[in-house]
Protein backbone atom coordinates (compact mmCIF):
# COMPACT_ATOMS: atom_id res chain seq x y z
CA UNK A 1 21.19 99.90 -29.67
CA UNK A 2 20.51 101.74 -26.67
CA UNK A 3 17.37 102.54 -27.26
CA UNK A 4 16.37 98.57 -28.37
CA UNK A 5 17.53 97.77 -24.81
CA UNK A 6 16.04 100.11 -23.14
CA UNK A 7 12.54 99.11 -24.76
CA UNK A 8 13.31 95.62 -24.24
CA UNK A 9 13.87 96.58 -20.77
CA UNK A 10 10.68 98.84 -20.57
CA UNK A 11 8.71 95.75 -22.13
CA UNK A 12 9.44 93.25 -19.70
CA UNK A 13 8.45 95.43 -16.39
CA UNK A 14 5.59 96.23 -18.47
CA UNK A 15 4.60 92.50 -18.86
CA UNK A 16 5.13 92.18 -14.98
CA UNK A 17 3.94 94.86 -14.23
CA UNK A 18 0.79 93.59 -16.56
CA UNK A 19 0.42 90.15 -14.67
CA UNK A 20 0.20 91.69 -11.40
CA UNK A 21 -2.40 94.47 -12.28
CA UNK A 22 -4.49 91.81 -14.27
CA UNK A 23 -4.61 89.36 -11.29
CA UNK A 24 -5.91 92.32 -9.35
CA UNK A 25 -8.77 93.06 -11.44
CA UNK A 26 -9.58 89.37 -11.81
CA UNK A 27 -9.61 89.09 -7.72
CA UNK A 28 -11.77 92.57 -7.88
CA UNK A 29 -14.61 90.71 -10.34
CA UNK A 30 -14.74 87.79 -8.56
CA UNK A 31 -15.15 89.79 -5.26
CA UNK A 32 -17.82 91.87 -6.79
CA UNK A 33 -19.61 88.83 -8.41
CA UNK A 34 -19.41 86.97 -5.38
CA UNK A 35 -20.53 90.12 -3.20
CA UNK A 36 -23.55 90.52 -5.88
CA UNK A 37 -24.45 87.07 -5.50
CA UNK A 38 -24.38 87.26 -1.75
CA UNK A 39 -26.51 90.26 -1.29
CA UNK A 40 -28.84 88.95 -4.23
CA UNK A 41 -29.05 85.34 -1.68
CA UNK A 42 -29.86 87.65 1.24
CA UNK A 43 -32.36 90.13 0.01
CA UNK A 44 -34.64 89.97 2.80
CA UNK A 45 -31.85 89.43 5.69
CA UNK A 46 -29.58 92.09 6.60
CA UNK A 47 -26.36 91.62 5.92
CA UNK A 48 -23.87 89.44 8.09
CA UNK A 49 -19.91 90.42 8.18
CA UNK A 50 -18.44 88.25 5.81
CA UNK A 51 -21.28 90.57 3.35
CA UNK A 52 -20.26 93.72 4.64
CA UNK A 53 -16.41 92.80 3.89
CA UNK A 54 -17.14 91.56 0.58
CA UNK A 55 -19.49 95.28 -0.23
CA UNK A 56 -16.45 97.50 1.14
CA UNK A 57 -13.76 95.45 -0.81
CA UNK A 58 -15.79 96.10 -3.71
CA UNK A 59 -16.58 99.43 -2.89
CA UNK A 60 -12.61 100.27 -2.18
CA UNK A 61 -11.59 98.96 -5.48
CA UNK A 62 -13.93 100.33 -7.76
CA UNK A 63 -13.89 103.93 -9.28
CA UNK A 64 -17.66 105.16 -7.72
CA UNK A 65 -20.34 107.96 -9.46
CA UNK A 66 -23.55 108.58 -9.63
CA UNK A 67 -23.93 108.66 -13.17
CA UNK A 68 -21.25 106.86 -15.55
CA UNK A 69 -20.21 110.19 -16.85
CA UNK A 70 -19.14 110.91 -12.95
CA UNK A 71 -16.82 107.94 -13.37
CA UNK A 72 -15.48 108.45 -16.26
CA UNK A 73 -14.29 111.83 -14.83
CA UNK A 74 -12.83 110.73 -11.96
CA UNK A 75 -10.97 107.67 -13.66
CA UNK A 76 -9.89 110.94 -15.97
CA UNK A 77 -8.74 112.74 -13.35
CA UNK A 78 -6.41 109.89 -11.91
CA UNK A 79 -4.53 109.39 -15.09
CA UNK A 80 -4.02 113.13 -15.34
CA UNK A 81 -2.65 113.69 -12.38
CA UNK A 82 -0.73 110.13 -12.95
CA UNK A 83 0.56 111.34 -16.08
CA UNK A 84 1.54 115.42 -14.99
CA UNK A 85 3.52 113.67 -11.99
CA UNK A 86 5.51 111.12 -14.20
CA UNK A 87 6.37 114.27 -16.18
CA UNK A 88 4.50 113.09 -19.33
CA UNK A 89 3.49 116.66 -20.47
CA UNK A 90 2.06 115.59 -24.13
CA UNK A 91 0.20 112.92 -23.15
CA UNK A 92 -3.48 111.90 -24.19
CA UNK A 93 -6.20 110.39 -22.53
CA UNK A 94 -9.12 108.90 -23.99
CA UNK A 95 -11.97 107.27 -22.20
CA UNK A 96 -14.93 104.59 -23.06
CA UNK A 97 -18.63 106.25 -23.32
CA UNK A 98 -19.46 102.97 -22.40
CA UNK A 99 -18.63 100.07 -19.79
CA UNK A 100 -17.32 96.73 -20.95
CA UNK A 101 -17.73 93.52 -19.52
CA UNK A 102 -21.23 91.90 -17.99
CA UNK A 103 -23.54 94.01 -15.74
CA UNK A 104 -22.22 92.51 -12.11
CA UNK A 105 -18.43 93.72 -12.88
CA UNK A 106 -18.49 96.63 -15.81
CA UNK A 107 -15.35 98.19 -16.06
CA UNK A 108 -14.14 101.35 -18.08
CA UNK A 109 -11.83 101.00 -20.83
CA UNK A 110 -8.61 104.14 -20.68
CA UNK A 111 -6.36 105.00 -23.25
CA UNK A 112 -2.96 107.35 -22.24
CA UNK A 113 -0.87 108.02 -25.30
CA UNK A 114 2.02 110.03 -25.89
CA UNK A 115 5.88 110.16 -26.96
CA UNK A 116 7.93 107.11 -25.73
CA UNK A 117 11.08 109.41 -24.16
CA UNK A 118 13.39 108.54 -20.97
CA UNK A 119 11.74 106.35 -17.85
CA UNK A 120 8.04 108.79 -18.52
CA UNK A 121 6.17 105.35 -19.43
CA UNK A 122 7.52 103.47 -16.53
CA UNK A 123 7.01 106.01 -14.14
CA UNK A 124 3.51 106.36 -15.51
CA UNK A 125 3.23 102.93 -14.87
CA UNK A 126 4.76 103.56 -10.74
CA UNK A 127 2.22 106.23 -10.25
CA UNK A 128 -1.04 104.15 -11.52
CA UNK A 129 0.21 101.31 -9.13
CA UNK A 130 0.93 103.36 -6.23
CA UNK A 131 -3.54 104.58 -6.37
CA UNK A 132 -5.35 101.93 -4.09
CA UNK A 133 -8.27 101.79 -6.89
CA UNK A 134 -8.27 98.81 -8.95
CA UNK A 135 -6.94 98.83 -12.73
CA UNK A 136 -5.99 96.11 -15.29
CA UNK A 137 -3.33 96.84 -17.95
CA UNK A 138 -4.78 95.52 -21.31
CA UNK A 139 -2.13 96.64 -23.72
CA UNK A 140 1.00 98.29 -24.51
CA UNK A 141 1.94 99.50 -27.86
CA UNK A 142 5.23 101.21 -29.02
CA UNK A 143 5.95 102.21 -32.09
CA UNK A 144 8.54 104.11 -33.72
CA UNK A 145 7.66 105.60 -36.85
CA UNK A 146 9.69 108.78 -37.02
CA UNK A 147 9.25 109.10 -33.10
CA UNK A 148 8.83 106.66 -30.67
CA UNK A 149 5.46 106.49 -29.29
CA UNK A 150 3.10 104.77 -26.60
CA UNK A 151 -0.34 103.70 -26.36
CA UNK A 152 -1.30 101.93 -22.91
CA UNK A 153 -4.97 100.50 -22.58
CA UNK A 154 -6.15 100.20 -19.14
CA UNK A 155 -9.66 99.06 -17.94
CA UNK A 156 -10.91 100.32 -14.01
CA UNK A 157 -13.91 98.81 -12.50
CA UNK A 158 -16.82 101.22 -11.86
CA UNK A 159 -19.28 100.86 -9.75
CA UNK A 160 -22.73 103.05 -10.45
CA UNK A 161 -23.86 104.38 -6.86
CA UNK A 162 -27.81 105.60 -6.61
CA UNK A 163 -27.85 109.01 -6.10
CA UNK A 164 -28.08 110.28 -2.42
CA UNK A 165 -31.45 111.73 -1.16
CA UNK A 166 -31.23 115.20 -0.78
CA UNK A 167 -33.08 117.03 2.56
């Protein structure tokens, strides 16, 4: 019974949790549509401040590289260390080869998995929110089978930087 409560519990902050983080991603694409569109309008002007605000609040939210492979690490690298500090020690991440989404706001689908034991998912969840980079939550599964597991889906906005010349 306790356990039933406490995953009743866990499955409502999720959803919260959920609402929030997808409102944040869809405030992120329209940002970076509207900054596309902007810079796209002013091609041949230089850029006034309202386009330089729009360009850094896309460029704050979105996991950068040079390559996709880049940021795919680095969106890696976040849930590790996400996942090590909730104290999830089994858990597994898997991420997209590809972007999802249309070419002005491609984001990067995530998958952390791993046994559903104590307030780990939830604090998961704490860390990931606490990172000023953009995520959405997608989905949440738990099932208990002989053990109870998680699989959370999460999807980060990328952004593709040219590579810097080098001197």
């Amino acid at each position: 019974m306790a356990l039933f409560i406490l995953l009743c519990g866990a499955a409502f902050e999720a959803t919260k949790w959920a609402d929030s983080a997808r409102a944040r991603l869809e405030l992120a694409q329209t940002d970076l549509a509207l900054a596309q569109q902007t810079r796209r309008a002013r091609m041949h002007g230089a850029p006034d401040a309202f386009d330089r605000a729009q360009l850094k609040a896309l460029s704050d939210w979105s996991e950068h590289g040079t390559s996709l492979w880049l940021a795919r690490i680095r969106v890696e690298e976040r849930l590790v260390d996400a996942a090590a500090g909730a104290g999830l020690k089994d858990a597994r991440i898997s991420i997209a080869d590809a972007t999802e989404g249309d070419r002005s706001a491609p984001v990067l689908r995530a998958e952390v998995s791993g046994a559903y034991a104590g307030g780990g998912l939830t604090a998961l969840l704490g860390r990931l929110s606490q990172d000023p980079k953009t995520f959405a939550f997608d989905r949440l599964r738990i099932d208990e089978a002989d053990t109870a597991q998680f699989k959370l889906e999460l999807l980060f906005p990328v952004q593709i930087d040219p590579p810097q010349a080098r001197p």
